[in-house]
PDB file of N, CA and C in Angstrom:
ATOM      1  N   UNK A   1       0.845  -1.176   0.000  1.00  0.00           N
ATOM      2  CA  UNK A   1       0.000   0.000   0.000  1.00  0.00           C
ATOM      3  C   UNK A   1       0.894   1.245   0.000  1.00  0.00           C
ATOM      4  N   UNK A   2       0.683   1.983  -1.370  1.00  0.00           N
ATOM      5  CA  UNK A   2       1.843   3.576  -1.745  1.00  0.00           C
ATOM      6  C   UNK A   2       1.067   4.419  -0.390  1.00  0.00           C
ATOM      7  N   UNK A   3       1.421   5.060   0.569  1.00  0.00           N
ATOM      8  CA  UNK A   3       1.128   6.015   1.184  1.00  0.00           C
ATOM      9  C   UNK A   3       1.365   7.517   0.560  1.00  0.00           C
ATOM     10  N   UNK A   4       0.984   8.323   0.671  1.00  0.00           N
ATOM     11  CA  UNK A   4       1.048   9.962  -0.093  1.00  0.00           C
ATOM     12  C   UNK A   4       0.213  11.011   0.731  1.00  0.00           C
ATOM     13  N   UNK A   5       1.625  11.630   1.072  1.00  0.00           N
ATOM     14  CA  UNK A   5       0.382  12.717   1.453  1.00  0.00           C
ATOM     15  C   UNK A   5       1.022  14.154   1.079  1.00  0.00           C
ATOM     16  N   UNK A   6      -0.328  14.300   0.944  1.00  0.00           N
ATOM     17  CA  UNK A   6      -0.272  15.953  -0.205  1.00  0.00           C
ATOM     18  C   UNK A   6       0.778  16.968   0.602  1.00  0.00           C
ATOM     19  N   UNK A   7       1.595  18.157  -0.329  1.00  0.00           N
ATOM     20  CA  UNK A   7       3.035  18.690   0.145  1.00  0.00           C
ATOM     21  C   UNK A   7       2.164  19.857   1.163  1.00  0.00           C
ATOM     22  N   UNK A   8       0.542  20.064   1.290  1.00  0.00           N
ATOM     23  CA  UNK A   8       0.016  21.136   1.854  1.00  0.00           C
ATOM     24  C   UNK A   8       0.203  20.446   3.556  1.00  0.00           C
ATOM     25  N   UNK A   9      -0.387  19.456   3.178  1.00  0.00           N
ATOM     26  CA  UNK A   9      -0.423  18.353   4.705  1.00  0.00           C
ATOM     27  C   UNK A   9       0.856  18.030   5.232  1.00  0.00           C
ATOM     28  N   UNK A  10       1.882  17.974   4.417  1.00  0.00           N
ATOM     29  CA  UNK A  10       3.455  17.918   4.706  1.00  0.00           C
ATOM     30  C   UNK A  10       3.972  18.885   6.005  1.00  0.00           C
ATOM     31  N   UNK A  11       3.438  19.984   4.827  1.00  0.00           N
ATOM     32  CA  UNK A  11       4.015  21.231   5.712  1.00  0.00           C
ATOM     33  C   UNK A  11       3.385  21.863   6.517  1.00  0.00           C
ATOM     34  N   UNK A  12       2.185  21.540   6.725  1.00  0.00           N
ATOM     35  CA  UNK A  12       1.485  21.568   8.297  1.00  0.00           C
ATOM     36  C   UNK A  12       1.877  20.922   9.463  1.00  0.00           C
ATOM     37  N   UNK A  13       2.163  19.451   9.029  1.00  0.00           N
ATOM     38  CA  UNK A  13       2.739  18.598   9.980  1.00  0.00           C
ATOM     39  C   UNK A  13       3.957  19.003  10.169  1.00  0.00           C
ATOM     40  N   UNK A  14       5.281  19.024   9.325  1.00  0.00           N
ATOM     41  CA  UNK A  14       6.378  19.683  10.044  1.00  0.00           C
ATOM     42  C   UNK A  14       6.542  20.877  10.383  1.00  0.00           C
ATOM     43  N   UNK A  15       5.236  22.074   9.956  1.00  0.00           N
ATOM     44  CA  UNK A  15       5.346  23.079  11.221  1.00  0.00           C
ATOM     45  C   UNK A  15       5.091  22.976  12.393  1.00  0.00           C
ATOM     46  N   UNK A  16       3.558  22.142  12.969  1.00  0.00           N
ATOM     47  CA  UNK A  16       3.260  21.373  14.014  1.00  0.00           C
ATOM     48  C   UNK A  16       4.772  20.811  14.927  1.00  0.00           C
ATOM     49  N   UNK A  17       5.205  19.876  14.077  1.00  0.00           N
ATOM     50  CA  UNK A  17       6.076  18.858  15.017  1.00  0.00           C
ATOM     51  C   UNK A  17       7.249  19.844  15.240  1.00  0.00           C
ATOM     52  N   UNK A  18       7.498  20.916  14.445  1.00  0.00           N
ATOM     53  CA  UNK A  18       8.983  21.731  14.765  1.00  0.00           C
ATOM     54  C   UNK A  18       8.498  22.566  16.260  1.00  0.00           C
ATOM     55  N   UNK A  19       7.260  23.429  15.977  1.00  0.00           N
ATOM     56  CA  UNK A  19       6.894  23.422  17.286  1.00  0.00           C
ATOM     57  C   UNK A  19       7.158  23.402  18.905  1.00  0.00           C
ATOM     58  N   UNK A  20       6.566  21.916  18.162  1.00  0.00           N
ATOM     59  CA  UNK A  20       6.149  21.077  19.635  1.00  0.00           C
ATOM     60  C   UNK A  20       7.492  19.712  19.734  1.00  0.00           C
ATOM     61  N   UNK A  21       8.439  20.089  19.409  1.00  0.00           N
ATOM     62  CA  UNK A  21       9.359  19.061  19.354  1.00  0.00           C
ATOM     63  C   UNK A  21      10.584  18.981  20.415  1.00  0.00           C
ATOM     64  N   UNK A  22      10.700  19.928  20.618  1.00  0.00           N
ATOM     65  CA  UNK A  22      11.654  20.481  21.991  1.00  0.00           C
ATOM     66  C   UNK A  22      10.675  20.287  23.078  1.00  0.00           C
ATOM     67  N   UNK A  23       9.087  20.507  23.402  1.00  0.00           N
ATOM     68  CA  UNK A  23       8.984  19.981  24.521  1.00  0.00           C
ATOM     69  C   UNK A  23       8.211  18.822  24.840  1.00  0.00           C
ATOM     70  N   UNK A  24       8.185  17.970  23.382  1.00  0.00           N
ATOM     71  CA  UNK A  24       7.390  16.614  23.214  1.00  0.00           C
ATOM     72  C   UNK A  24       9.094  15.701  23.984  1.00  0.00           C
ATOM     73  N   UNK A  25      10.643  15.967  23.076  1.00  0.00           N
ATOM     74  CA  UNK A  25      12.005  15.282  23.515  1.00  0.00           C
ATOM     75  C   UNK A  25      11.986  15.616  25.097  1.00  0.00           C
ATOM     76  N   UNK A  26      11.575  16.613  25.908  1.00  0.00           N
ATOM     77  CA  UNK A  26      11.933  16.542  27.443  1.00  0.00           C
ATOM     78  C   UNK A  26      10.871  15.487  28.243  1.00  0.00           C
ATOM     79  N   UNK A  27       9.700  14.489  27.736  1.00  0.00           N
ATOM     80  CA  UNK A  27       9.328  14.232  27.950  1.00  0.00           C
ATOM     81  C   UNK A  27       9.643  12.734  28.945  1.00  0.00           C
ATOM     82  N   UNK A  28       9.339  11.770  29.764  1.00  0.00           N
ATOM     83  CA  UNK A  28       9.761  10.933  30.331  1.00  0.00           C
ATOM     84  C   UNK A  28       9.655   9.822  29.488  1.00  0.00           C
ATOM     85  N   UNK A  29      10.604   8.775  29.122  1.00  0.00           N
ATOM     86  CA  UNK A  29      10.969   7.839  28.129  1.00  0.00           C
ATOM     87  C   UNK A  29      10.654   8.162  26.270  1.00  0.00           C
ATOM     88  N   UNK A  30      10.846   9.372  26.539  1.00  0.00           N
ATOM     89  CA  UNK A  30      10.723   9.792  24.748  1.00  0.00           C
ATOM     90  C   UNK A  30      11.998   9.924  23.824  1.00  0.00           C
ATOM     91  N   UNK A  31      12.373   9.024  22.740  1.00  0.00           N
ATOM     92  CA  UNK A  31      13.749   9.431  22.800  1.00  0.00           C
ATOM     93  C   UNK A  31      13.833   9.979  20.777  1.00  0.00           C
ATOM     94  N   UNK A  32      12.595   9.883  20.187  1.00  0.00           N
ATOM     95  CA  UNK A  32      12.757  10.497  19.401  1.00  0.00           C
ATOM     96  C   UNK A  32      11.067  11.677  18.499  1.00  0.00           C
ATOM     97  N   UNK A  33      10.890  12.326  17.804  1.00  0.00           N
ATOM     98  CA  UNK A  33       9.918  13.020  17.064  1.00  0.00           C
ATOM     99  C   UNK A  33      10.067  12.793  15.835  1.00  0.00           C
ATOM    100  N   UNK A  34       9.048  12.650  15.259  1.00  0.00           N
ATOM    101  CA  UNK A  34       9.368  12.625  13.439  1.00  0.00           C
ATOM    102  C   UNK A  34       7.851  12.365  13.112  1.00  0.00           C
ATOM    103  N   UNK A  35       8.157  12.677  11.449  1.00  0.00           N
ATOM    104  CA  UNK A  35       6.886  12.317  11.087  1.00  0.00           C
ATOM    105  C   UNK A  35       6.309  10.890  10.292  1.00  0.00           C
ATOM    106  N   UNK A  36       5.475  10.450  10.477  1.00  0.00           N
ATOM    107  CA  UNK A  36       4.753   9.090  10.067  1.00  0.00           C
ATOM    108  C   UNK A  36       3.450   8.815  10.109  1.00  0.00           C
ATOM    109  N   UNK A  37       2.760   7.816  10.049  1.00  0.00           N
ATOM    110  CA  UNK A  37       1.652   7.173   9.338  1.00  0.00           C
ATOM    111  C   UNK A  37       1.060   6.670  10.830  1.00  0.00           C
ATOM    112  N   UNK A  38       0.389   6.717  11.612  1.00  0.00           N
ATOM    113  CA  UNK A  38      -0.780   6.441  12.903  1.00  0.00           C
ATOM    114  C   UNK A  38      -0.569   4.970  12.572  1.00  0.00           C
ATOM    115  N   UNK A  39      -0.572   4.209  13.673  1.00  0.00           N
ATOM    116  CA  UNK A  39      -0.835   2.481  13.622  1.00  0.00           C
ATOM    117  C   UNK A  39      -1.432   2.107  14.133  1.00  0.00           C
ATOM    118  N   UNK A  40      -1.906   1.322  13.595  1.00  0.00           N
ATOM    119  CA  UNK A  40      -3.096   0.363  14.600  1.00  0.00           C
ATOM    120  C   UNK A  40      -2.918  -1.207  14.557  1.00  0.00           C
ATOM    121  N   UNK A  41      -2.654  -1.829  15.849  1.00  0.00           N
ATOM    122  CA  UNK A  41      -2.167  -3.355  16.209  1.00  0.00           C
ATOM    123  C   UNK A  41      -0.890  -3.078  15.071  1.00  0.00           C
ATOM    124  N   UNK A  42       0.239  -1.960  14.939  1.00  0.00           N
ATOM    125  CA  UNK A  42       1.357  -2.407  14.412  1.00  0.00           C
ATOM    126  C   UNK A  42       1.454  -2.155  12.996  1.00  0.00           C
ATOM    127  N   UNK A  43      -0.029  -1.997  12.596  1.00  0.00           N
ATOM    128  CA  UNK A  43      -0.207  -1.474  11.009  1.00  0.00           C
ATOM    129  C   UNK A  43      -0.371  -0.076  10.664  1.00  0.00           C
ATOM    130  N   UNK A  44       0.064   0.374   9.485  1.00  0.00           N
ATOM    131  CA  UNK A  44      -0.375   1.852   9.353  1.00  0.00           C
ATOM    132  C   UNK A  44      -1.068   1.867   8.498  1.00  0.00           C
ATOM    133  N   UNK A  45      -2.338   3.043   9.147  1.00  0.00           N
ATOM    134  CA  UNK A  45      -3.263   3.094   8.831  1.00  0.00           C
ATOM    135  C   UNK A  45      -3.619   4.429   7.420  1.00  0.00           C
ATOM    136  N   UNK A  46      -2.351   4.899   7.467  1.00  0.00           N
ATOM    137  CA  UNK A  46      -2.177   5.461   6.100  1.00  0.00           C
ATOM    138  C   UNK A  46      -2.692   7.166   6.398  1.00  0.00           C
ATOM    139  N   UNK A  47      -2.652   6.806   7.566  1.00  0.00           N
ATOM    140  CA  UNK A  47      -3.393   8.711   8.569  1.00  0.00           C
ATOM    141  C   UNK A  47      -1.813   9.102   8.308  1.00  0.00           C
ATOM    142  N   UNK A  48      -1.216  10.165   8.259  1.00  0.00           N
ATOM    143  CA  UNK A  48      -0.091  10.823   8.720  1.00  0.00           C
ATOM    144  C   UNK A  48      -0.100  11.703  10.103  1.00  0.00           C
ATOM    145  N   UNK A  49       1.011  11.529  11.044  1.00  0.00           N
ATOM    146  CA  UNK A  49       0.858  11.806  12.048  1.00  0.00           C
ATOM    147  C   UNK A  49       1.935  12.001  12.740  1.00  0.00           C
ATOM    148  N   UNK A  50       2.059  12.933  13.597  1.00  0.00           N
ATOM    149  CA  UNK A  50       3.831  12.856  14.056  1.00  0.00           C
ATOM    150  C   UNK A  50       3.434  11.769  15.210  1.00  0.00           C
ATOM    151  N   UNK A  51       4.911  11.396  14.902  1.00  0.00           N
ATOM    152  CA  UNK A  51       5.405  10.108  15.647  1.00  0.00           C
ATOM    153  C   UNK A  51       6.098   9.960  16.897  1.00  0.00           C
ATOM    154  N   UNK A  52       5.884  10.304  18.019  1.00  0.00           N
ATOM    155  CA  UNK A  52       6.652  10.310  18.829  1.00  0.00           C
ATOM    156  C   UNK A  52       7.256   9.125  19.397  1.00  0.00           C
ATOM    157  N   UNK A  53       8.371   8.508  19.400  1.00  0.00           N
ATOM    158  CA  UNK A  53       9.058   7.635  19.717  1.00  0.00           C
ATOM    159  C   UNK A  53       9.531   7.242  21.104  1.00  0.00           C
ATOM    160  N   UNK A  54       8.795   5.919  21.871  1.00  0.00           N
ATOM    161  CA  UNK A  54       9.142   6.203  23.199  1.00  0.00           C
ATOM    162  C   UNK A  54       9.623   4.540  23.364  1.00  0.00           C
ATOM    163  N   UNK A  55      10.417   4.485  24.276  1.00  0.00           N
ATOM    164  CA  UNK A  55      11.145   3.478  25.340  1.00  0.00           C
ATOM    165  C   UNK A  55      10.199   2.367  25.626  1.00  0.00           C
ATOM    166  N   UNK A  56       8.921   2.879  26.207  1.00  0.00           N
ATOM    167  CA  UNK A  56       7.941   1.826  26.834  1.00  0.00           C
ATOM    168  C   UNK A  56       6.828   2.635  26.842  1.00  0.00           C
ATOM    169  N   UNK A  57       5.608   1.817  26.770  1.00  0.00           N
ATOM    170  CA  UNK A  57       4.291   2.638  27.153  1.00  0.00           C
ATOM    171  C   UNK A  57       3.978   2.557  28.359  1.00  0.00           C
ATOM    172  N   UNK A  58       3.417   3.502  28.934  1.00  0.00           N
ATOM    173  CA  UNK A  58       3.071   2.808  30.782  1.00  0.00           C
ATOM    174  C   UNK A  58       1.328   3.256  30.459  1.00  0.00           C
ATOM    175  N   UNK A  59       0.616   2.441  32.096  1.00  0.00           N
ATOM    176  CA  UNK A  59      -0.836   2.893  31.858  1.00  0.00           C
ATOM    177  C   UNK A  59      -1.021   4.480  31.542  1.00  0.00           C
ATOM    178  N   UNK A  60      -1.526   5.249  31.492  1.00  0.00           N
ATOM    179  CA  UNK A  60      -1.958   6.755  31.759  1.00  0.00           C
ATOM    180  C   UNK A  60      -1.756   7.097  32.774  1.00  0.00           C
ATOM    181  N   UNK A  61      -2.397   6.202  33.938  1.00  0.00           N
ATOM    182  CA  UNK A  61      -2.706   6.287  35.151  1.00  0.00           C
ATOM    183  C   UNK A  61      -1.305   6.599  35.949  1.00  0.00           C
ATOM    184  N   UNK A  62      -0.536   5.563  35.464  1.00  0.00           N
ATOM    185  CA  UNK A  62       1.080   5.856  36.102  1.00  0.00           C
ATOM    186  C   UNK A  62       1.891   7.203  35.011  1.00  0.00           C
ATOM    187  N   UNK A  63       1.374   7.218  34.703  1.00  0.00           N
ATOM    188  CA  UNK A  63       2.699   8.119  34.306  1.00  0.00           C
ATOM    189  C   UNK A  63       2.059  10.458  34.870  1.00  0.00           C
ATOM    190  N   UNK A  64       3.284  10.819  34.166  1.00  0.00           N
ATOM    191  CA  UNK A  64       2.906  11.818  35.624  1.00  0.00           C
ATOM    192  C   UNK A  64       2.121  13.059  34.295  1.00  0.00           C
ATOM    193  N   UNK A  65       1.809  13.608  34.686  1.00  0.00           N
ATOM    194  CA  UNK A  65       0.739  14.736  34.255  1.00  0.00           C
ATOM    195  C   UNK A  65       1.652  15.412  33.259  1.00  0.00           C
ATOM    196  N   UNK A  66       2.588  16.184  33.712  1.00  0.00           N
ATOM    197  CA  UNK A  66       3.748  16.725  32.834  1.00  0.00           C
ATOM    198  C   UNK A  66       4.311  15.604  31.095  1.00  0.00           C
ATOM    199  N   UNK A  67       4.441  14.304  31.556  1.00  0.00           N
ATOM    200  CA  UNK A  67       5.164  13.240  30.838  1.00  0.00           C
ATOM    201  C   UNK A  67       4.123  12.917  29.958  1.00  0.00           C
ATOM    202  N   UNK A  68       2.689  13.263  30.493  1.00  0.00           N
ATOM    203  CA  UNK A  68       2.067  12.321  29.326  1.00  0.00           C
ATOM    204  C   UNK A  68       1.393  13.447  27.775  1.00  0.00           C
ATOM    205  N   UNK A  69       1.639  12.332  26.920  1.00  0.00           N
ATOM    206  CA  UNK A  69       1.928  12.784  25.676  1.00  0.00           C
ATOM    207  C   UNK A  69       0.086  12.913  24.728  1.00  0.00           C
ATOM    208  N   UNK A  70      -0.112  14.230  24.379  1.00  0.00           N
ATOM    209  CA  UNK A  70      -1.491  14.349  23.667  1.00  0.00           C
ATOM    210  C   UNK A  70      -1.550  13.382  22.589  1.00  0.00           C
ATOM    211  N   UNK A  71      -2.932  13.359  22.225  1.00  0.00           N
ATOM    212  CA  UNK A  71      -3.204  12.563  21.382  1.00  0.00           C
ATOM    213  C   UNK A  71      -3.176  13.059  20.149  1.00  0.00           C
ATOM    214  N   UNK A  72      -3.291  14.811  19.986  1.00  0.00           N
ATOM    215  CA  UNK A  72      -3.226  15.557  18.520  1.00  0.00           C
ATOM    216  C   UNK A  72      -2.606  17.059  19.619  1.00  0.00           C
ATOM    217  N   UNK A  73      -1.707  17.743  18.480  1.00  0.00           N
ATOM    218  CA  UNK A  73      -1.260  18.797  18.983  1.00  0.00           C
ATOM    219  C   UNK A  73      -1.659  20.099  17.575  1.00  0.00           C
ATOM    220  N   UNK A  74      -2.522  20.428  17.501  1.00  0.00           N
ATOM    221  CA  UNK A  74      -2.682  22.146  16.730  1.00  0.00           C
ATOM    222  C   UNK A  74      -3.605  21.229  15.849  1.00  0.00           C
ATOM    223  N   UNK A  75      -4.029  20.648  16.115  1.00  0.00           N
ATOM    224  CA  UNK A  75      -5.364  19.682  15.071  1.00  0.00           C
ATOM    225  C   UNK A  75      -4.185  18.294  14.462  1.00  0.00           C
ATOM    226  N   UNK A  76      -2.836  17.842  14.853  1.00  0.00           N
ATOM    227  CA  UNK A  76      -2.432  17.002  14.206  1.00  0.00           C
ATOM    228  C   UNK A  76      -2.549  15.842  14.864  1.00  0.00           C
ATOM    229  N   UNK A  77      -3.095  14.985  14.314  1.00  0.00           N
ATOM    230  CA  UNK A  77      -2.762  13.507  14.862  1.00  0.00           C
ATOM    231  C   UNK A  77      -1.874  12.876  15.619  1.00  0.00           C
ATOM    232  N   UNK A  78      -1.165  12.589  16.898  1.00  0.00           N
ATOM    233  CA  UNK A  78       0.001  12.453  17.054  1.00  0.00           C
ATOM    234  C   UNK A  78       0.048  10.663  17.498  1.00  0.00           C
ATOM    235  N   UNK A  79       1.056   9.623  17.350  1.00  0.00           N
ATOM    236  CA  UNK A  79       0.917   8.775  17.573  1.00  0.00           C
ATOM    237  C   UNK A  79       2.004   8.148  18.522  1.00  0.00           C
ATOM    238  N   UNK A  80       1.894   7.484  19.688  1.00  0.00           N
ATOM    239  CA  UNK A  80       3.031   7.058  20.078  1.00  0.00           C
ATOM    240  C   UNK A  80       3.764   5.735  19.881  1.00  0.00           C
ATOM    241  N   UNK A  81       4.812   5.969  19.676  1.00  0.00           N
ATOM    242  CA  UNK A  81       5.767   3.979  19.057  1.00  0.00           C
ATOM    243  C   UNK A  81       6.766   3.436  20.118  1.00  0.00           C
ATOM    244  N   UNK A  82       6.530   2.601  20.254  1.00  0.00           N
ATOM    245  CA  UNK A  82       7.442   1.834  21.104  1.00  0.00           C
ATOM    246  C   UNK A  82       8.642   1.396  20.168  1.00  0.00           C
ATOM    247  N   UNK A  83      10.021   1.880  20.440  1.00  0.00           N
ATOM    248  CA  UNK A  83      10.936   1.658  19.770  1.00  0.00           C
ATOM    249  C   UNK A  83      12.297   0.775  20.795  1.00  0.00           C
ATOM    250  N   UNK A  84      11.619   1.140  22.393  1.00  0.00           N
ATOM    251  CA  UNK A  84      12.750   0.884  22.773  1.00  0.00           C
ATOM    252  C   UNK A  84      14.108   1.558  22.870  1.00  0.00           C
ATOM    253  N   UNK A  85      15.520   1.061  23.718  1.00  0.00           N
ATOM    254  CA  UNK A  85      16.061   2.170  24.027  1.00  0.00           C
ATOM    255  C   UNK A  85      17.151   2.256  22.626  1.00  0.00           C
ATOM    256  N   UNK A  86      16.954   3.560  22.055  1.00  0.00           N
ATOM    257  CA  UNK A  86      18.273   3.471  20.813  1.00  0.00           C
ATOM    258  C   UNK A  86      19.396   3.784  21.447  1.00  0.00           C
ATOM    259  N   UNK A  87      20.374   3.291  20.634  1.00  0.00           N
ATOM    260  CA  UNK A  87      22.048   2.741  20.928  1.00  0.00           C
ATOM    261  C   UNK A  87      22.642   2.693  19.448  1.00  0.00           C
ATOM    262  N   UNK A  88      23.738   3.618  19.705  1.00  0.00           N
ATOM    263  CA  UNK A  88      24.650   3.726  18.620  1.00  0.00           C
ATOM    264  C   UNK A  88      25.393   2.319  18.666  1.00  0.00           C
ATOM    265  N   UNK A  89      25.767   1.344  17.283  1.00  0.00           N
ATOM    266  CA  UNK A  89      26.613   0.355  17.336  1.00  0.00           C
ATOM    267  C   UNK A  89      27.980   0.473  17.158  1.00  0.00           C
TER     268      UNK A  89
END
């Protein structure tokens, strides 16, 4: 499945994520921002969406008010990924 998304929607989203990207990275287990495609059970669902990249998911419930991450920021979709901890080889 070609994903595409129009250069108007492009550049909404990386004004959005430039933003909000310095204080999405101070966040607790977040170790990267970028932009990508929303998933669901692991699939993408072909939405574009910034991606915030985190370590582990915890409930809502545990994690602290400051740390936890919106679900859309300025009307954008935002999605979170479990990537685990990155390490230079």
């Amino acid at each position: 499945m070609e994903m595409v998304v129009e250069d108007e929607v492009l550049e909404n989203l990386r004004a959005v994520k430039d933003l909000h990207e310095a204080d999405l990275m101070r966040k607790a287990n977040v170790v990267g921002v970028g932009l990508g495609f929303q998933q669901r059970d692991g699939e993408p669902t072909g939405e574009p969406a910034i991606v915030v990249s985190v370590t582990h998911k915890l409930p809502l419930s545990l994690v602290d008010p400051d740390d936890a991450i919106p679900s859309e920021l300025d009307g954008v979709p935002v999605d979170v990924q479990v990537v685990g901890k990155l390490r230079a080889l």
